[in-house]
PDB file of N, CA and C in Angstrom:
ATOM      1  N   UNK A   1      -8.153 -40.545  19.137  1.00  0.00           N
ATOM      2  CA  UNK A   1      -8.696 -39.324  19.669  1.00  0.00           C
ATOM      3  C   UNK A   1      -9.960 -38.963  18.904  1.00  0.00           C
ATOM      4  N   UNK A   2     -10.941 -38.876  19.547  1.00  0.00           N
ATOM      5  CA  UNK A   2     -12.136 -38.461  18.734  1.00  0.00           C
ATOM      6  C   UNK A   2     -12.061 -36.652  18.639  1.00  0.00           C
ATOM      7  N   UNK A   3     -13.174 -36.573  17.643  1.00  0.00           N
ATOM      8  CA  UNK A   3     -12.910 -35.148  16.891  1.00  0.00           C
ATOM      9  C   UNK A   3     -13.761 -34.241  18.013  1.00  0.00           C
ATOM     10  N   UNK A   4     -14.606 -34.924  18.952  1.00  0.00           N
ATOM     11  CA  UNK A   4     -15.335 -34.465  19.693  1.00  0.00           C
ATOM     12  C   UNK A   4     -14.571 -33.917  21.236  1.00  0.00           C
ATOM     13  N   UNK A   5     -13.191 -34.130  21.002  1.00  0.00           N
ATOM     14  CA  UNK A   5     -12.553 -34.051  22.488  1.00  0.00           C
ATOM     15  C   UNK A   5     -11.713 -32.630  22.224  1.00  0.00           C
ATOM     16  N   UNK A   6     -11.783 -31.770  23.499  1.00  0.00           N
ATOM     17  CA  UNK A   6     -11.117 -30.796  23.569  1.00  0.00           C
ATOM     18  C   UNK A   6      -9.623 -30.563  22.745  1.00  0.00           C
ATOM     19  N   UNK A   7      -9.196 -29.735  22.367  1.00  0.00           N
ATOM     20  CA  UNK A   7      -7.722 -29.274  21.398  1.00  0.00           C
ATOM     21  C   UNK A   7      -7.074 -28.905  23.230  1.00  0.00           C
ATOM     22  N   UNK A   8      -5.698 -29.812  22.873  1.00  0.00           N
ATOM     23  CA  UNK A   8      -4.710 -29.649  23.953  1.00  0.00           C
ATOM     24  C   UNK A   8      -4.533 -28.254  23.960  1.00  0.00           C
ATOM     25  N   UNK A   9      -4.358 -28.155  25.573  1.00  0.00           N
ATOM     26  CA  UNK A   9      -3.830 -26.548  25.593  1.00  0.00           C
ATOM     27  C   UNK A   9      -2.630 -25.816  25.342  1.00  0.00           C
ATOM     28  N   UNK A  10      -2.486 -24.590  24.873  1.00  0.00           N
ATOM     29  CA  UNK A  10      -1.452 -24.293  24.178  1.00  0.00           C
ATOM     30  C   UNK A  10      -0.642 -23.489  25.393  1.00  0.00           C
ATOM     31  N   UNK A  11       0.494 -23.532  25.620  1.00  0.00           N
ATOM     32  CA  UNK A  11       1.478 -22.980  26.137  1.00  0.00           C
ATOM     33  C   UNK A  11       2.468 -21.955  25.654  1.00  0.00           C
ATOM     34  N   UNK A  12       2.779 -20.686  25.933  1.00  0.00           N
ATOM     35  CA  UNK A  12       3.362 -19.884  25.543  1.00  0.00           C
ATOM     36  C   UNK A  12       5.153 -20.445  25.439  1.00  0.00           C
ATOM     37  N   UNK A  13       5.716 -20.672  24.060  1.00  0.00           N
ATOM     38  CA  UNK A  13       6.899 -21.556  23.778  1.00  0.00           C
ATOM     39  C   UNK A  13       7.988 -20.217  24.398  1.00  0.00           C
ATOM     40  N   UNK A  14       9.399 -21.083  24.586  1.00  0.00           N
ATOM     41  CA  UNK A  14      10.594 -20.397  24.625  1.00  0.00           C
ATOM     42  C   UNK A  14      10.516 -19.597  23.162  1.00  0.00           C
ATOM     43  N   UNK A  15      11.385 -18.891  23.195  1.00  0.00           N
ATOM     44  CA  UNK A  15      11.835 -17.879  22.375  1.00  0.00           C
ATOM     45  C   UNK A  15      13.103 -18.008  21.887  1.00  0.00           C
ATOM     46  N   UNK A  16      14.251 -17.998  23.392  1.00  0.00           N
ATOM     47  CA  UNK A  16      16.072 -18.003  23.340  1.00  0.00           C
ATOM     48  C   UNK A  16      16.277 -16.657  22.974  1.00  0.00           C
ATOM     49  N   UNK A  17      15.861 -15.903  21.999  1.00  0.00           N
ATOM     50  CA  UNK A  17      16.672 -14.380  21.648  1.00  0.00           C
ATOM     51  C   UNK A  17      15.538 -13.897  22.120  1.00  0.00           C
ATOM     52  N   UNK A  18      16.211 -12.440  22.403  1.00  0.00           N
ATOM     53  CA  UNK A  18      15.838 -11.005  22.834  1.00  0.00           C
ATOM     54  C   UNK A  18      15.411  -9.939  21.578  1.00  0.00           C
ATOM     55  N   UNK A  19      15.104 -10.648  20.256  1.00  0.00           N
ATOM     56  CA  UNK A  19      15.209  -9.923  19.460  1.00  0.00           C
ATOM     57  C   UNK A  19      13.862 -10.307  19.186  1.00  0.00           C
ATOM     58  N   UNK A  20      14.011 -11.669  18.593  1.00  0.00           N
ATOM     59  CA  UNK A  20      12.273 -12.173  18.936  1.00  0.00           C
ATOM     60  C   UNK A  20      11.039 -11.879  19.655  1.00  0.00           C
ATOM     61  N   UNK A  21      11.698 -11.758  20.963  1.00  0.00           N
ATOM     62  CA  UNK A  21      10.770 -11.524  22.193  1.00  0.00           C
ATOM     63  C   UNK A  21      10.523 -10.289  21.706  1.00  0.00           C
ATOM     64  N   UNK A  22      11.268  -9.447  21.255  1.00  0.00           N
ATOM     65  CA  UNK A  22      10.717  -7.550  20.930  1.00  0.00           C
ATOM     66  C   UNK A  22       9.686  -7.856  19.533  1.00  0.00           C
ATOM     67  N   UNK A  23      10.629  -8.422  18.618  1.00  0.00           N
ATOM     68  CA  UNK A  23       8.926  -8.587  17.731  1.00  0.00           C
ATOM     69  C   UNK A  23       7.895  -9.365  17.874  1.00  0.00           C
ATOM     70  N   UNK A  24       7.750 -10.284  18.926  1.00  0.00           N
ATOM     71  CA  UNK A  24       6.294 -10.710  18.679  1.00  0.00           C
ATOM     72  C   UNK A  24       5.738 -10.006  20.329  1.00  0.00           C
ATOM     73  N   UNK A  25       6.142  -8.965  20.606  1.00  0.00           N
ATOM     74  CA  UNK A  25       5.901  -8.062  21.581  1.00  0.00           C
ATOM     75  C   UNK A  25       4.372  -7.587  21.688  1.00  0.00           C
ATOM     76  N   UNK A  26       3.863  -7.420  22.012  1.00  0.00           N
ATOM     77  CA  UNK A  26       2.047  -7.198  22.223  1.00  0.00           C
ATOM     78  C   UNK A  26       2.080  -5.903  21.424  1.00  0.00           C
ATOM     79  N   UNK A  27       2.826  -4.771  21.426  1.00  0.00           N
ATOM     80  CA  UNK A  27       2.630  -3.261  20.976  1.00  0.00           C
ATOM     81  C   UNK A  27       3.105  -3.850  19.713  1.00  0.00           C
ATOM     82  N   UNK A  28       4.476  -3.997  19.338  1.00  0.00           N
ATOM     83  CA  UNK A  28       4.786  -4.649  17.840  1.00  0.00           C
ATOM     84  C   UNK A  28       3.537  -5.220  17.088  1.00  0.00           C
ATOM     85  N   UNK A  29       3.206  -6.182  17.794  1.00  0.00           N
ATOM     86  CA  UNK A  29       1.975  -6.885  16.736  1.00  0.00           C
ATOM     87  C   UNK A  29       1.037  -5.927  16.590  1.00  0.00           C
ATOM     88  N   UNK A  30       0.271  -5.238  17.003  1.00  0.00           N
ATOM     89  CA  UNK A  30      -0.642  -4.370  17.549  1.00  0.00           C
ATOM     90  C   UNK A  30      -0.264  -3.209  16.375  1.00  0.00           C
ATOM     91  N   UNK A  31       0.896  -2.666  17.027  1.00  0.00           N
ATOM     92  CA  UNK A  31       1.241  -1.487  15.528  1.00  0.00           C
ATOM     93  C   UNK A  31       1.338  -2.134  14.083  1.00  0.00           C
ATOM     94  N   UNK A  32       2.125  -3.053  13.980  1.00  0.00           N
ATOM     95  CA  UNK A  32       2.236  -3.737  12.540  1.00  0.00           C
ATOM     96  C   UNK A  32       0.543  -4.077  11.903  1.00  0.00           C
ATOM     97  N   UNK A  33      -0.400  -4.656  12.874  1.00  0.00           N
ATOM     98  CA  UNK A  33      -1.536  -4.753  12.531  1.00  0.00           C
ATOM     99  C   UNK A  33      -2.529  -3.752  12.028  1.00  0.00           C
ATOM    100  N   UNK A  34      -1.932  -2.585  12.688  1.00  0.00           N
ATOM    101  CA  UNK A  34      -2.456  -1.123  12.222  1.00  0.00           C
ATOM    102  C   UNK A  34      -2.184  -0.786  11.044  1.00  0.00           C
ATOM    103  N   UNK A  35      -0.697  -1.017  10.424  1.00  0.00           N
ATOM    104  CA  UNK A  35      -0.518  -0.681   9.297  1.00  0.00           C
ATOM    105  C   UNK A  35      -0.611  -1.486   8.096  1.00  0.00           C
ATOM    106  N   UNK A  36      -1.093  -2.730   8.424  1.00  0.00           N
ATOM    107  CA  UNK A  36      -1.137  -4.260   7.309  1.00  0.00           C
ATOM    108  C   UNK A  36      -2.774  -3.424   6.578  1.00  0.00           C
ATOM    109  N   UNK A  37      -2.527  -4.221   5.131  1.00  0.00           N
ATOM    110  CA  UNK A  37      -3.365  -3.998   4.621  1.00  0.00           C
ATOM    111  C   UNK A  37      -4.335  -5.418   4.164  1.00  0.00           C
ATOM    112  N   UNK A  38      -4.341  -6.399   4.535  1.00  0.00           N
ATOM    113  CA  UNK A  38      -4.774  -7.466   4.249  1.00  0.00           C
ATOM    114  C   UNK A  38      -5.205  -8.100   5.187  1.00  0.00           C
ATOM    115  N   UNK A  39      -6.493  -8.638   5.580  1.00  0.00           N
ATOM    116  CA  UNK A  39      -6.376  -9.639   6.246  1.00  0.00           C
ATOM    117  C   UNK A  39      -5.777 -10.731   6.047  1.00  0.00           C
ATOM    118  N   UNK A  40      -5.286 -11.256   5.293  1.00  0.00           N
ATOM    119  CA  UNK A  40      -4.007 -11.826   5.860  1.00  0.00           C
ATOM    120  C   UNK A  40      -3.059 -12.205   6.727  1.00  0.00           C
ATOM    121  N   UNK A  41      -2.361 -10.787   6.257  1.00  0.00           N
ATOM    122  CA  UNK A  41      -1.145 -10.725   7.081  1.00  0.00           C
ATOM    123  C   UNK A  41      -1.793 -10.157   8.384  1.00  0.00           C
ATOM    124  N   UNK A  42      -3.050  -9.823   8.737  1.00  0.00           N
ATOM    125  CA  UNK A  42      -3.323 -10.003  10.304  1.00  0.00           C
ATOM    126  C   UNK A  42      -3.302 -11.242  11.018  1.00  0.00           C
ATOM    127  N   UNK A  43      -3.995 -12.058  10.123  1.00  0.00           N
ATOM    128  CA  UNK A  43      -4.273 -13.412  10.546  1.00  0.00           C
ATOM    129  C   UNK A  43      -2.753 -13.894  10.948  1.00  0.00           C
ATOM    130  N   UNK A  44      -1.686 -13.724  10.106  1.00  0.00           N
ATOM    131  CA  UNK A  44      -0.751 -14.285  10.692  1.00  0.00           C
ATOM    132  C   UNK A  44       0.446 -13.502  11.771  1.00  0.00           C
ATOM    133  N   UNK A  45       0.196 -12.248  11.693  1.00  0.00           N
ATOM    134  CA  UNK A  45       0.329 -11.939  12.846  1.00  0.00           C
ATOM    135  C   UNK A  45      -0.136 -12.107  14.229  1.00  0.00           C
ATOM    136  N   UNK A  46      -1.491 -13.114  14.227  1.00  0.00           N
ATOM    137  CA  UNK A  46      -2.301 -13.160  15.507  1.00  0.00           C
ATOM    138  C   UNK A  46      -1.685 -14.511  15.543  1.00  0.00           C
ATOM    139  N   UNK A  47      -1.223 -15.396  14.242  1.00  0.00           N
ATOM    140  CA  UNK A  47      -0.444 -16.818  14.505  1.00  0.00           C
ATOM    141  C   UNK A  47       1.308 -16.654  15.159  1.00  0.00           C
ATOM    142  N   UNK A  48       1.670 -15.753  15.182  1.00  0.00           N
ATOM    143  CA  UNK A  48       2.397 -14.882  15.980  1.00  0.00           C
ATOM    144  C   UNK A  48       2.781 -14.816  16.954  1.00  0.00           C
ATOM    145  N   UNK A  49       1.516 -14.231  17.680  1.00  0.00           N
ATOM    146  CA  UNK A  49       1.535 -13.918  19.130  1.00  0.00           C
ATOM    147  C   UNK A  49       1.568 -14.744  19.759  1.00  0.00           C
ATOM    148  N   UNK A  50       2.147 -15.062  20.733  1.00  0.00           N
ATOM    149  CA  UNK A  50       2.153 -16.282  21.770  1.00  0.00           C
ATOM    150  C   UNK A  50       0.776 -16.375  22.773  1.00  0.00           C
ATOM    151  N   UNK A  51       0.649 -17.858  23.151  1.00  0.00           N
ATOM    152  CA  UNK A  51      -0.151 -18.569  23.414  1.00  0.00           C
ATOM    153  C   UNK A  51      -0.373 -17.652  24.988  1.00  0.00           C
ATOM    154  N   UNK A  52      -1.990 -17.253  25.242  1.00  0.00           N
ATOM    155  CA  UNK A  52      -2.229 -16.104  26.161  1.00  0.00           C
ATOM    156  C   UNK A  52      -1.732 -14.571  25.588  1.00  0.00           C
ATOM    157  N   UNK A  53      -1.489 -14.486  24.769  1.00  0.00           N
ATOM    158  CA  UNK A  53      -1.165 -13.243  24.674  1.00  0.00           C
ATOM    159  C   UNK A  53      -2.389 -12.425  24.390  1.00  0.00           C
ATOM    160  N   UNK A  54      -2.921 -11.260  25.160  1.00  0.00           N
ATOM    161  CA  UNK A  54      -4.278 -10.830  24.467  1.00  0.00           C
ATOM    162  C   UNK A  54      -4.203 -10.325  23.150  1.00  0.00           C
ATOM    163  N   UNK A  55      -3.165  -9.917  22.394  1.00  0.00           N
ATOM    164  CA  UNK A  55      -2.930  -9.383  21.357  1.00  0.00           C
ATOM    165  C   UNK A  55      -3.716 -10.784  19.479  1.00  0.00           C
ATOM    166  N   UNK A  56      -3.466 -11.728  21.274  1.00  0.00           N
ATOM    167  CA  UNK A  56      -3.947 -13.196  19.323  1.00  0.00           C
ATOM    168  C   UNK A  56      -5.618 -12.864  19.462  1.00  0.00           C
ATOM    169  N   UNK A  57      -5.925 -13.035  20.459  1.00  0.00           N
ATOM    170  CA  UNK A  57      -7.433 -12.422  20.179  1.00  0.00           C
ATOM    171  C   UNK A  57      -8.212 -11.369  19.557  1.00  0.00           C
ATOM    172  N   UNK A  58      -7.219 -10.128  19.667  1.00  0.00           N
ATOM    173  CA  UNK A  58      -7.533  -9.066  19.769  1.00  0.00           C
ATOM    174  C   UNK A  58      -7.971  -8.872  18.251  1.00  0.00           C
ATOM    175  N   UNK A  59      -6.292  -9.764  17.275  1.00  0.00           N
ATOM    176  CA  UNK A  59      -5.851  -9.237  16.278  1.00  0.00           C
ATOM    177  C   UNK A  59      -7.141 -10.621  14.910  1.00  0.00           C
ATOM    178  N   UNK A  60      -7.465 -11.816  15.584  1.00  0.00           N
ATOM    179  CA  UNK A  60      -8.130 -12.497  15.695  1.00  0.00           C
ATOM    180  C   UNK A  60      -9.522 -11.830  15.102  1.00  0.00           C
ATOM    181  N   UNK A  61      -9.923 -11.376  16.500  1.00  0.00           N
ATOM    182  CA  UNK A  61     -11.186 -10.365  15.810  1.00  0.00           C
ATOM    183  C   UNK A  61     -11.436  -9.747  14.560  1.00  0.00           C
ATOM    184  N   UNK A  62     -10.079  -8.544  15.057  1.00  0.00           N
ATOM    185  CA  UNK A  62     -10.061  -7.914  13.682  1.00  0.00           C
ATOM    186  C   UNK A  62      -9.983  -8.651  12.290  1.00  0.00           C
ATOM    187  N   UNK A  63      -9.563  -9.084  11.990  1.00  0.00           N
ATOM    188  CA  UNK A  63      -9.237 -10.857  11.183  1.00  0.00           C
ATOM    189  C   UNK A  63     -10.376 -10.804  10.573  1.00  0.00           C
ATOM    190  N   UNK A  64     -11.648 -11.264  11.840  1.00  0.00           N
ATOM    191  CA  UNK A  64     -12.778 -11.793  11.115  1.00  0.00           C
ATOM    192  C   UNK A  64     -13.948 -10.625  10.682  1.00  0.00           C
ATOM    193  N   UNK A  65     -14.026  -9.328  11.518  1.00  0.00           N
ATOM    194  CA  UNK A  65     -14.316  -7.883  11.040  1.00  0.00           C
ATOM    195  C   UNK A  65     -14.311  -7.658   9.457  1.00  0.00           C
ATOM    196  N   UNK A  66     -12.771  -7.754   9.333  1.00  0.00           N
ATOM    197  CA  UNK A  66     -12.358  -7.084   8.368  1.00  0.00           C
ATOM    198  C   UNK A  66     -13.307  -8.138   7.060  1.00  0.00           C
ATOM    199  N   UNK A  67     -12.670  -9.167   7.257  1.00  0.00           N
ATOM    200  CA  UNK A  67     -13.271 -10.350   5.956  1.00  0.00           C
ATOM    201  C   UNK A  67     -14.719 -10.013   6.135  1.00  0.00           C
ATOM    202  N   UNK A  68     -15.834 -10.023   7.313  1.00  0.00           N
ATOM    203  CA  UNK A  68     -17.138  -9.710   7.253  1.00  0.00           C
ATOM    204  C   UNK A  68     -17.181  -8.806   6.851  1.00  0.00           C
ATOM    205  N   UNK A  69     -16.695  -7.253   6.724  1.00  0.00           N
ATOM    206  CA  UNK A  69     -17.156  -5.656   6.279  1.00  0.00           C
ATOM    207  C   UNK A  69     -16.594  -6.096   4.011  1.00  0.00           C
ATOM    208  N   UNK A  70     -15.948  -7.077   4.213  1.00  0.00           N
ATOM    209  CA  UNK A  70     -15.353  -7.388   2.819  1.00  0.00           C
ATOM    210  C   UNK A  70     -16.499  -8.494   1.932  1.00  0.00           C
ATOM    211  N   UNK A  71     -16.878  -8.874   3.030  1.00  0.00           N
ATOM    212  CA  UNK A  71     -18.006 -10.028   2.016  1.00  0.00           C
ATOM    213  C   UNK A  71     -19.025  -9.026   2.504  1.00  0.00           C
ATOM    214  N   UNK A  72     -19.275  -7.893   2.802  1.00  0.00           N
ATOM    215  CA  UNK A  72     -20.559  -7.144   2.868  1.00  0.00           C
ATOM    216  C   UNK A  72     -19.927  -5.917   1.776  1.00  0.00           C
ATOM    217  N   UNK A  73     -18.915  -5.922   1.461  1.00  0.00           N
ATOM    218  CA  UNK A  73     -19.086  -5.017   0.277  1.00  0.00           C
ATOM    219  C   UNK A  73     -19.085  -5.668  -1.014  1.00  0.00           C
ATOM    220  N   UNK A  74     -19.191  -6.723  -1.335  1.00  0.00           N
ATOM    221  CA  UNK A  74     -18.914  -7.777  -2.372  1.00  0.00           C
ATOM    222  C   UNK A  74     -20.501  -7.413  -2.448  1.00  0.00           C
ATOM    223  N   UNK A  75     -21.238  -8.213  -1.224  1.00  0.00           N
ATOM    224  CA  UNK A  75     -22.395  -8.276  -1.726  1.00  0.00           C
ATOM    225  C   UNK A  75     -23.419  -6.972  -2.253  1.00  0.00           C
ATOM    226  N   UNK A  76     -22.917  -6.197  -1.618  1.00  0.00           N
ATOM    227  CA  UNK A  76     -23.248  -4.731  -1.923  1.00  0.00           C
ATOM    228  C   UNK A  76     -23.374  -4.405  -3.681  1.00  0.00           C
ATOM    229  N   UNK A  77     -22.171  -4.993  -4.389  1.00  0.00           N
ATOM    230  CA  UNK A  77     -21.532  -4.697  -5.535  1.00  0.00           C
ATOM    231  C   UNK A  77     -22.809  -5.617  -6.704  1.00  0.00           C
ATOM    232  N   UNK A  78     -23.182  -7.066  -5.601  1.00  0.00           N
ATOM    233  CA  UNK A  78     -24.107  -7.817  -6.821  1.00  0.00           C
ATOM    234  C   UNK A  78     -23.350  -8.942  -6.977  1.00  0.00           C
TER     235      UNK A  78
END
């Protein structure tokens, strides 16, 4: 496979529990992301969300926001 060829597409996996399905729920991720203090633990909340979910994008963004407003206060500092 060359490095130049499209990444297979991802499919939203089974689950099996009903308990699961409530936490990686679009509002769940979404609120938990509100209250995380790290990008980090956003990032892996957007690894999370299932495949189509608008919530991996969403949380994605924020992800890369946050680290850009963070290497712009670094540089700020010197």
């Amino acid at each position: 496979m060359s490095p130049f060829t499209a990444a297979p597409r991802m499919y939203p996996e089974p689950t099996y529990r009903p308990a699961i399905e409530m936490a990686i729920a679009t509002e769940h991720l979404r609120d938990a992301a509100s209250k995380a203090s790290s990008p980090d633990i956003v990032l892996g909340l957007a690894l999370l969300a299932q495949a189509g979910n608008p919530a991996r994008e969403e949380l994605c963004a924020g992800t890369w926001a946050t680290l850009e407003s963070i290497r712009e206060q670094l540089r700020k500092r010197g």
